[in-house]
Protein backbone atom coordinates (compact mmCIF):
# COMPACT_ATOMS: atom_id res chain seq x y z
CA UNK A 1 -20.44 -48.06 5.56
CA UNK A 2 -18.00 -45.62 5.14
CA UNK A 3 -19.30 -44.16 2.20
CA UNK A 4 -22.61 -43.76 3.57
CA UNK A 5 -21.32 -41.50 6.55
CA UNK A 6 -19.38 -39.82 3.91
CA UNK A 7 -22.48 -38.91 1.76
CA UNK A 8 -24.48 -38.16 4.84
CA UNK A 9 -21.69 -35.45 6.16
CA UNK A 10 -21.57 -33.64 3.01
CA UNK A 11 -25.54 -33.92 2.75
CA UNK A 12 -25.67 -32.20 6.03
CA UNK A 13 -23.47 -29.84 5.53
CA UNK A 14 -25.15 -28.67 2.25
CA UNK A 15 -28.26 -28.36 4.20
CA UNK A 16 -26.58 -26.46 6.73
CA UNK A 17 -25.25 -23.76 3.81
CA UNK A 18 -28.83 -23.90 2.13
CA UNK A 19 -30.31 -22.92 5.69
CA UNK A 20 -27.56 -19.90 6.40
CA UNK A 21 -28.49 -18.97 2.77
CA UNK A 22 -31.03 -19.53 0.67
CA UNK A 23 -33.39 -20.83 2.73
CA UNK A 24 -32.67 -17.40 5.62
CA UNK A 25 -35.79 -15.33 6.54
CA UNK A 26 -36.69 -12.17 4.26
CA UNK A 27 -36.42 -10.14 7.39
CA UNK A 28 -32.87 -11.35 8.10
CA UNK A 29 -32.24 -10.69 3.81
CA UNK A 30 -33.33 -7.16 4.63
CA UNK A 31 -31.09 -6.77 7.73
CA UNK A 32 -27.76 -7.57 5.30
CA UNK A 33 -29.00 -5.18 2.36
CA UNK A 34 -30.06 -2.13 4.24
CA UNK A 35 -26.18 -2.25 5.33
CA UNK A 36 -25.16 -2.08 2.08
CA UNK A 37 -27.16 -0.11 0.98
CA UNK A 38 -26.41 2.66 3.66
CA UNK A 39 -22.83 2.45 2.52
CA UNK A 40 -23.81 3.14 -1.18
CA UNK A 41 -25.79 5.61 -0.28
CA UNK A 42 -23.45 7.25 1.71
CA UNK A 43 -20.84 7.29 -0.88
CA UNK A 44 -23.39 8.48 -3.32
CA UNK A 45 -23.92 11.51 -1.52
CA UNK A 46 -20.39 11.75 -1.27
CA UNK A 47 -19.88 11.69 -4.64
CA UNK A 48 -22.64 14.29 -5.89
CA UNK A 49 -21.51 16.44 -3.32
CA UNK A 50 -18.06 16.57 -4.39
CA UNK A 51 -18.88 16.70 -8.05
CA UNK A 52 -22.23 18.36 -8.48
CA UNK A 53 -22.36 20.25 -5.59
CA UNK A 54 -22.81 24.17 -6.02
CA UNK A 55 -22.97 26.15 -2.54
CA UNK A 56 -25.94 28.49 -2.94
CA UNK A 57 -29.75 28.86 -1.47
CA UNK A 58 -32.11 26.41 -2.22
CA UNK A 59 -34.67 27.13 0.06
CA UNK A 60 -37.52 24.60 0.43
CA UNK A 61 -35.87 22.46 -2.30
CA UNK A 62 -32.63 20.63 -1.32
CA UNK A 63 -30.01 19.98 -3.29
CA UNK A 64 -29.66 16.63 -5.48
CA UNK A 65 -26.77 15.56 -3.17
CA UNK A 66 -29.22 15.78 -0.39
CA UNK A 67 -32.11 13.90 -1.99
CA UNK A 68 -30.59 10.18 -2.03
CA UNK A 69 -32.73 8.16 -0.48
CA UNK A 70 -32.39 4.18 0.70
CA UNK A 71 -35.47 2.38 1.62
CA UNK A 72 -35.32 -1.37 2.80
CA UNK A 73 -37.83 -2.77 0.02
CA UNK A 74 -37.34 -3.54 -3.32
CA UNK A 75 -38.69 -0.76 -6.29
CA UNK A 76 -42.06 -1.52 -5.97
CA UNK A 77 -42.18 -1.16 -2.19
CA UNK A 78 -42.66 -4.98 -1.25
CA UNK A 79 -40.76 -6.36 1.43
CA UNK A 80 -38.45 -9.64 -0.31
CA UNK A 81 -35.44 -9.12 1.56
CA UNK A 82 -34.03 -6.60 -0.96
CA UNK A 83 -32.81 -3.17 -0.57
CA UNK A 84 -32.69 -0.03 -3.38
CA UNK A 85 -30.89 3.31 -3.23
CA UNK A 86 -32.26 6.11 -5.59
CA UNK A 87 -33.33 9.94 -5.66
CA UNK A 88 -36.77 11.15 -4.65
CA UNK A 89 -38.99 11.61 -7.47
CA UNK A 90 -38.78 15.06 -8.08
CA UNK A 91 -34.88 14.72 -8.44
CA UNK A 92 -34.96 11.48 -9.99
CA UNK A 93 -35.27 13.23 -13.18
CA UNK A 94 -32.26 15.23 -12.90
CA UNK A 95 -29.97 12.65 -11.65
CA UNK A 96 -31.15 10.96 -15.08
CA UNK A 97 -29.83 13.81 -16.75
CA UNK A 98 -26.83 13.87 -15.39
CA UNK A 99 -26.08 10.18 -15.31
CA UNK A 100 -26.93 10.11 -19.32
CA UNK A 101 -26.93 13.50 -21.03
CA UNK A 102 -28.81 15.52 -23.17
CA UNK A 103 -29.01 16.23 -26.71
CA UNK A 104 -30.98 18.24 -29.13
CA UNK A 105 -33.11 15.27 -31.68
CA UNK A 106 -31.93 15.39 -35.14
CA UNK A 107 -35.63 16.03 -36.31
CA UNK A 108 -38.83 17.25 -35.32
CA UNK A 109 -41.62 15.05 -35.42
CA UNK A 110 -42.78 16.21 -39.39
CA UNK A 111 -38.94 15.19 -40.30
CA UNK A 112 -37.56 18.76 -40.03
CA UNK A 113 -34.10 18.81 -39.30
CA UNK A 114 -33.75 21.00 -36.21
CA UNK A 115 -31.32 24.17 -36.45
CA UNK A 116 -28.53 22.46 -34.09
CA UNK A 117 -29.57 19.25 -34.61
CA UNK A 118 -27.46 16.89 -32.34
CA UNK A 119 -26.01 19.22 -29.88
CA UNK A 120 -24.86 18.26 -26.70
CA UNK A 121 -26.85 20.38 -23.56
CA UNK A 122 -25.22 18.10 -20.89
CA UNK A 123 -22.29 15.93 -21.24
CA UNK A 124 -22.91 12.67 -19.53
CA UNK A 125 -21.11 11.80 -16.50
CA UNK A 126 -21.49 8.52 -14.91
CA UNK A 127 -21.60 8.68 -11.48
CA UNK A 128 -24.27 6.24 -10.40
CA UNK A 129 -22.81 3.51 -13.07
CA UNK A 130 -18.57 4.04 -12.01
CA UNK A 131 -19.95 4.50 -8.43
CA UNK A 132 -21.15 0.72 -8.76
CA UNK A 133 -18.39 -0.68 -10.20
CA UNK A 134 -15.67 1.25 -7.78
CA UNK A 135 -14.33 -2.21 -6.36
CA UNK A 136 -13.49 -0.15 -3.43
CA UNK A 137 -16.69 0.64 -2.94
CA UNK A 138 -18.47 -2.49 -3.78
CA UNK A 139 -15.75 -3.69 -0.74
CA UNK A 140 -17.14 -1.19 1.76
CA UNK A 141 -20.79 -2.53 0.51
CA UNK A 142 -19.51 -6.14 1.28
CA UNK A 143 -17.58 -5.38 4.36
CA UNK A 144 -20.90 -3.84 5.76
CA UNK A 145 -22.97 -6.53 4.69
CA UNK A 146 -20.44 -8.93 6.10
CA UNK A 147 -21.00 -7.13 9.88
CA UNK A 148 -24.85 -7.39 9.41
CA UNK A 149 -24.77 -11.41 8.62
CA UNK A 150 -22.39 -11.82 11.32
CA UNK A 151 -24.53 -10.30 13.72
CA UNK A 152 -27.35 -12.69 12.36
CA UNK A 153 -25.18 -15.67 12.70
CA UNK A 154 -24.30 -14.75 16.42
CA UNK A 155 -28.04 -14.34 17.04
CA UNK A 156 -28.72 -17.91 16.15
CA UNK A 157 -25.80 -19.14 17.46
CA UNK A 158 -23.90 -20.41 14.38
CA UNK A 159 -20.39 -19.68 13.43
């Protein structure tokens, strides 16, 4: 008889866990990712604008620092609870080249060999990719989220 209350308390409490986890709403998913991703977005910003920033006019066009964008869906635009962080797609393209580099191709599409075949326009530098694995960051992203489920927890009235 023992055992059977035994088994039955740890049953319950999985289903307990699977119900403040898995099994929570896609609305309430969305509540915990938008806070982290505000944070990473923030520090993205941050980050461009202390590396790639350059103080002049831009007009109509904003800088790339100023183009991060977080919207509460995932890439596709459907609603499932997760959140994405990116650039607007006309500075998408740019971010790409700074995240990866260029380089002239080694040969044209007859199998020339180009003139300076192999030369380096933009030297990579990896902000997006160090930026996510920054544990400090990745804490701030976590602390964040942390405050969101919380507040989702006290809503329902679970501890």
């Amino acid at each position: 008889m023992a055992e059977q209350s035994f088994e039955a308390f740890f049953e319950d409490f999985v289903k307990q866990a699977e119900d403040l986890t898995v099994n929570l709403p896609v609305e309430d998913k969305a509540k915990v990712t938008k806070a982290g991703a505000q944070v990473f977005a923030k520090e993205l910003e941050d980050v461009y604008k202390q590396k790639h920033y350059r103080h002049r006019k831009t007009g109509e066009d904003p800088h790339l620092a100023d183009s991060v964008i977080m919207q509460n869906t995932n890439i596709d635009g459907m609603k499932d609870g997760s959140s994405t962080v990116g650039f607007n797609q006309e500075k998408a393209y740019i971010a790409n080249f700074i995240e990866n580099g260029t380089k002239f191709p080694m040969y044209t599409k007859r199998g020339h060999r180009y003139k300076h075949a192999g030369q380096v326009n933009i030297t990579a530098d990896h902000v997006i990719a160090n930026l996510r694995a920054n544990p400090n960051v990745q804490a701030k992203m976590l602390k964040a989220e942390a405050k969101a489920y919380n507040k989702i927890l006290e809503k329902k009235g679970d501890n």
